[in-house]
Protein backbone atom coordinates (compact mmCIF):
# COMPACT_ATOMS: atom_id res chain seq x y z
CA UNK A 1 0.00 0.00 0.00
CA UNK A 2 1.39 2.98 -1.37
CA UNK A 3 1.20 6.36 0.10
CA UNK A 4 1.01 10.23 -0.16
CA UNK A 5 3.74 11.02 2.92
CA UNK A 6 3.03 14.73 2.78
CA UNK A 7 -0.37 16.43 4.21
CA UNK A 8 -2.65 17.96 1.87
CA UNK A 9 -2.49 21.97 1.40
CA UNK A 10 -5.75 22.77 -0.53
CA UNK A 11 -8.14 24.27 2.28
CA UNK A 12 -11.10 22.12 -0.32
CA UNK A 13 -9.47 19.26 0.50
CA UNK A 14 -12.49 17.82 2.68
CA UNK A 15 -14.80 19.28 0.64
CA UNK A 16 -13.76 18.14 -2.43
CA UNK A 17 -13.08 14.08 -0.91
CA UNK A 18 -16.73 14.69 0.78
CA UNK A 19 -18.63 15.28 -2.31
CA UNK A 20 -16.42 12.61 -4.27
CA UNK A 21 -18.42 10.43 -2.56
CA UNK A 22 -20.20 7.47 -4.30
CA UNK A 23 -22.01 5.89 -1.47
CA UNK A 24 -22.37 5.87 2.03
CA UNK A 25 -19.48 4.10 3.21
CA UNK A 26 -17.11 6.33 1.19
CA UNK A 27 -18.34 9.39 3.12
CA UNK A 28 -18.18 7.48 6.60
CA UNK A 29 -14.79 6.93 6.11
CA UNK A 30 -13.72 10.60 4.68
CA UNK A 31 -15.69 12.14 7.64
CA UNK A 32 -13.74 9.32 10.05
CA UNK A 33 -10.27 9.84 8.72
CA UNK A 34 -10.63 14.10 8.60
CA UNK A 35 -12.13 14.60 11.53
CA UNK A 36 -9.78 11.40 13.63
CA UNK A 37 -6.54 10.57 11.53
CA UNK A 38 -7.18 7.42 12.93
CA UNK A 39 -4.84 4.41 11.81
CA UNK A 40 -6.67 2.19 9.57
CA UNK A 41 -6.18 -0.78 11.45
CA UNK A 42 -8.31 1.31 14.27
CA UNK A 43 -10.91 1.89 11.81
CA UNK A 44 -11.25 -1.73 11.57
CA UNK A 45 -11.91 -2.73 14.82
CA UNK A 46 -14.95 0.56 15.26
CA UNK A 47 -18.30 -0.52 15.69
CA UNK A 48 -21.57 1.17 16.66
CA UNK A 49 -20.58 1.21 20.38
CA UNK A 50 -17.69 3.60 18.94
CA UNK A 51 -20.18 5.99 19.04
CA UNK A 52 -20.65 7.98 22.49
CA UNK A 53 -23.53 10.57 23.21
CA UNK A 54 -22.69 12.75 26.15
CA UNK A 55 -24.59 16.08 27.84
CA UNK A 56 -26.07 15.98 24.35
CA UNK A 57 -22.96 15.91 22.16
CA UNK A 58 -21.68 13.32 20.64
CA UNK A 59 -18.26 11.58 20.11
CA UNK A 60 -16.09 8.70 18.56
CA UNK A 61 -14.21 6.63 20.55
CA UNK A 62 -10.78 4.19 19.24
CA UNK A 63 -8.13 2.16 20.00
CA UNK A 64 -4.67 2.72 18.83
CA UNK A 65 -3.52 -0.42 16.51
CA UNK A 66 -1.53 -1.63 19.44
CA UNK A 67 -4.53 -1.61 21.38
CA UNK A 68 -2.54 0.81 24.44
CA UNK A 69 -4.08 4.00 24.35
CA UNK A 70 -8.14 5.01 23.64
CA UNK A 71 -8.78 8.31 22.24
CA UNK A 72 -11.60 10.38 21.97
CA UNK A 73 -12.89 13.28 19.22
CA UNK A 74 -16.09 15.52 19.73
CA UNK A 75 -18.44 15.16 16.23
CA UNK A 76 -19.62 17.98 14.74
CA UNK A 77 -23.43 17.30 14.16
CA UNK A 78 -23.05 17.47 10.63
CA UNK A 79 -20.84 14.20 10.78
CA UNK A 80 -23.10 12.82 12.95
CA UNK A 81 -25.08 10.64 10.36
CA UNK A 82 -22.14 9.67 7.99
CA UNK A 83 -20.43 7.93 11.22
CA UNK A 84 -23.20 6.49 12.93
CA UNK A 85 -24.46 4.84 9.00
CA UNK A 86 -20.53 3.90 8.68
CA UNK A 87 -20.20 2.84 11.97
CA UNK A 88 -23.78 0.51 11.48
CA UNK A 89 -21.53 -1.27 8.74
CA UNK A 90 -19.91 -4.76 8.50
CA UNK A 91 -16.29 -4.07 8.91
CA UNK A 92 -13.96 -4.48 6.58
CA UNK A 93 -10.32 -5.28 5.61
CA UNK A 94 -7.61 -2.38 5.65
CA UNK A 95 -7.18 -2.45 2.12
CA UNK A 96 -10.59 -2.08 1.41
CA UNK A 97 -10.47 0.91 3.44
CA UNK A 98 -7.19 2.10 1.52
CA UNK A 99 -8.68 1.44 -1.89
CA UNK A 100 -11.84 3.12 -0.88
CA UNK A 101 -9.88 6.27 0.20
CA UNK A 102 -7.95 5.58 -3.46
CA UNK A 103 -11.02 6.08 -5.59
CA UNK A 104 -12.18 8.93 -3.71
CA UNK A 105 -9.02 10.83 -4.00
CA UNK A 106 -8.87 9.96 -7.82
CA UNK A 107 -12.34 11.56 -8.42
CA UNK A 108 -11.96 14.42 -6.50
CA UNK A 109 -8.42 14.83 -8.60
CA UNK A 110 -5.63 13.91 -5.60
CA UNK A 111 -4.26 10.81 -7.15
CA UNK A 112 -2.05 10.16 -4.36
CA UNK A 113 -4.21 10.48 -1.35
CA UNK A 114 -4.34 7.75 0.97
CA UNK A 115 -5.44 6.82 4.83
CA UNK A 116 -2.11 8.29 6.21
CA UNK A 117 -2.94 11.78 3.97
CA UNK A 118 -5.65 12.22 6.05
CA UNK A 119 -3.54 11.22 9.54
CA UNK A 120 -0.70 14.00 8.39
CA UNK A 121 -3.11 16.37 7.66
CA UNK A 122 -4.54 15.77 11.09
CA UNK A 123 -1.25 16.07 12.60
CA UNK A 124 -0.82 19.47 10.79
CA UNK A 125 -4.11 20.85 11.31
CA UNK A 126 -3.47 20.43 15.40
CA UNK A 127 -0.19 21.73 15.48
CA UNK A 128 -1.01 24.73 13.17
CA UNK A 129 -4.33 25.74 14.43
CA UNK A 130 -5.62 24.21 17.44
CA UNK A 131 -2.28 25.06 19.97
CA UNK A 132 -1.01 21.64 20.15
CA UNK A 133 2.48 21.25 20.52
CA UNK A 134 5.03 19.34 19.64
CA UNK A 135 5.39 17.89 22.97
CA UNK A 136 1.78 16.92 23.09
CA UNK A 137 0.97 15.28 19.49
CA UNK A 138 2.48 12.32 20.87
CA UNK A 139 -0.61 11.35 23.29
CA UNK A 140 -2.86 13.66 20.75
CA UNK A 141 -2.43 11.62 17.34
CA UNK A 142 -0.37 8.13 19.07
CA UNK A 143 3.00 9.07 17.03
CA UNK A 144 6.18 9.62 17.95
CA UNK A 145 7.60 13.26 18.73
CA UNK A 146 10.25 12.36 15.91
CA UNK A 147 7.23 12.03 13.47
CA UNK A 148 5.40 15.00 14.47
CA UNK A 149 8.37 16.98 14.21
CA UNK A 150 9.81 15.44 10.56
CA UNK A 151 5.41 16.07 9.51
CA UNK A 152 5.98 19.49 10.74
CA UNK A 153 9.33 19.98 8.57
CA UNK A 154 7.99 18.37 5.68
CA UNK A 155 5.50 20.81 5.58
CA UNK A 156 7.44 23.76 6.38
CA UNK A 157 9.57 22.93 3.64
CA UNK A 158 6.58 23.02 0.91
CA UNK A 159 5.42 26.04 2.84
CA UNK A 160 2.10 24.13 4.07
CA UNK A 161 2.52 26.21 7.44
CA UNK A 162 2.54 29.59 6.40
CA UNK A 163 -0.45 28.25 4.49
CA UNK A 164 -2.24 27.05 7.16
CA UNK A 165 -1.41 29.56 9.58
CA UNK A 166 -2.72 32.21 7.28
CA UNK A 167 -4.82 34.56 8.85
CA UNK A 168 -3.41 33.90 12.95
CA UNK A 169 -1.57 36.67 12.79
CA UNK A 170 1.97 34.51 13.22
CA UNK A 171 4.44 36.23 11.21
CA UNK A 172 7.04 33.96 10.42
CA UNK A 173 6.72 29.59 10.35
CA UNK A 174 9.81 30.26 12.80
CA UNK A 175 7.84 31.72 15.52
CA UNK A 176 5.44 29.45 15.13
CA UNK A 177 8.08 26.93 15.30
CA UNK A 178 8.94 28.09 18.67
CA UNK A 179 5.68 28.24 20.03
CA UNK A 180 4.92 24.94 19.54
CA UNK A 181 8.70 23.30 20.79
CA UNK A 182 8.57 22.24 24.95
CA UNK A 183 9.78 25.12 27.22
């Protein structure tokens, strides 16, 4: 299974899988993957129980693939209706999942998209707009702070953060940089 190893920079880019869509499951998975950047092998083992209503919100609930940690994301209610109808699903291998995610990005024109497009685009979204810092991706997204911090360069480097920083009123990727490094 071959894969993008670079996040995404067009702002559409959820739009644009979203409404590639052929059928249910399709979306399920795009809304899963965007809003999670689960593993795959995560996605395999969800279920309807996955699904958690709370003081009347509503979340998703995994295990990392080495079955250690359990994380947790809020659903926007928009989402709400692709996941649960996913989640009501038979599951299914990870390359069914991968080649799912493959036809989607081919006809919404990102030939090389893949599961792990959607986890470093995850990983970039919550370092570059939701304060999360280096220090605290690893328990955030279950990677490594070596990972985090070579996704962070990567996209540097193809000027993804100035990108998606646009608009915070952070100057330079630099300070940025050092805003999000352990003090």
């Amino acid at each position: 299974m071959g894969s993008a190893k670079h996040p995404v920079a067009d702002k559409g880019f959820y739009y644009r899988m979203i409404t590639s869509c052929e059928n249910d499951e399709q979306c399920g998975i795009v809304a899963i993957l965007d809003l999670t950047g689960m593993d795959v092998t995560s996605m395999c083992r969800l279920g309807p129980e996955s699904l958690i209503r709370q003081d009347g919100k509503v979340y998703i609930t995994w295990v990392s693939p080495d079955g250690k940690w359990r994380y947790n994301a809020l659903v926007p209610r928009e989402r709400v209706k692709s996941i649960e109808g996913f989640l009501a699903m038979r599951r299914k291998t990870r390359q069914h999942y991968y080649n799912q995610i493959k036809l989607v990005g081919q006809h919404a024109g990102y030939p090389d998209v893949s599961p792990k497009t959607f986890r470093l685009n995850r990983c970039l979204r919550a370092l570059t707009k939701e304060d999360v810092s280096l220090d605290r991706i690893q328990g955030f997204m279950g990677c490594s702070l070596g990972v985090a911090v070579r996704i962070y360069a990567e996209a540097m480097k193809r000027g993804m953060v100035q990108q998606a920083t646009a608009g915070h009123g952070w100057r330079e990727s630099g300070s940025l940089l050092r805003r999000l490094l352990p003090r």
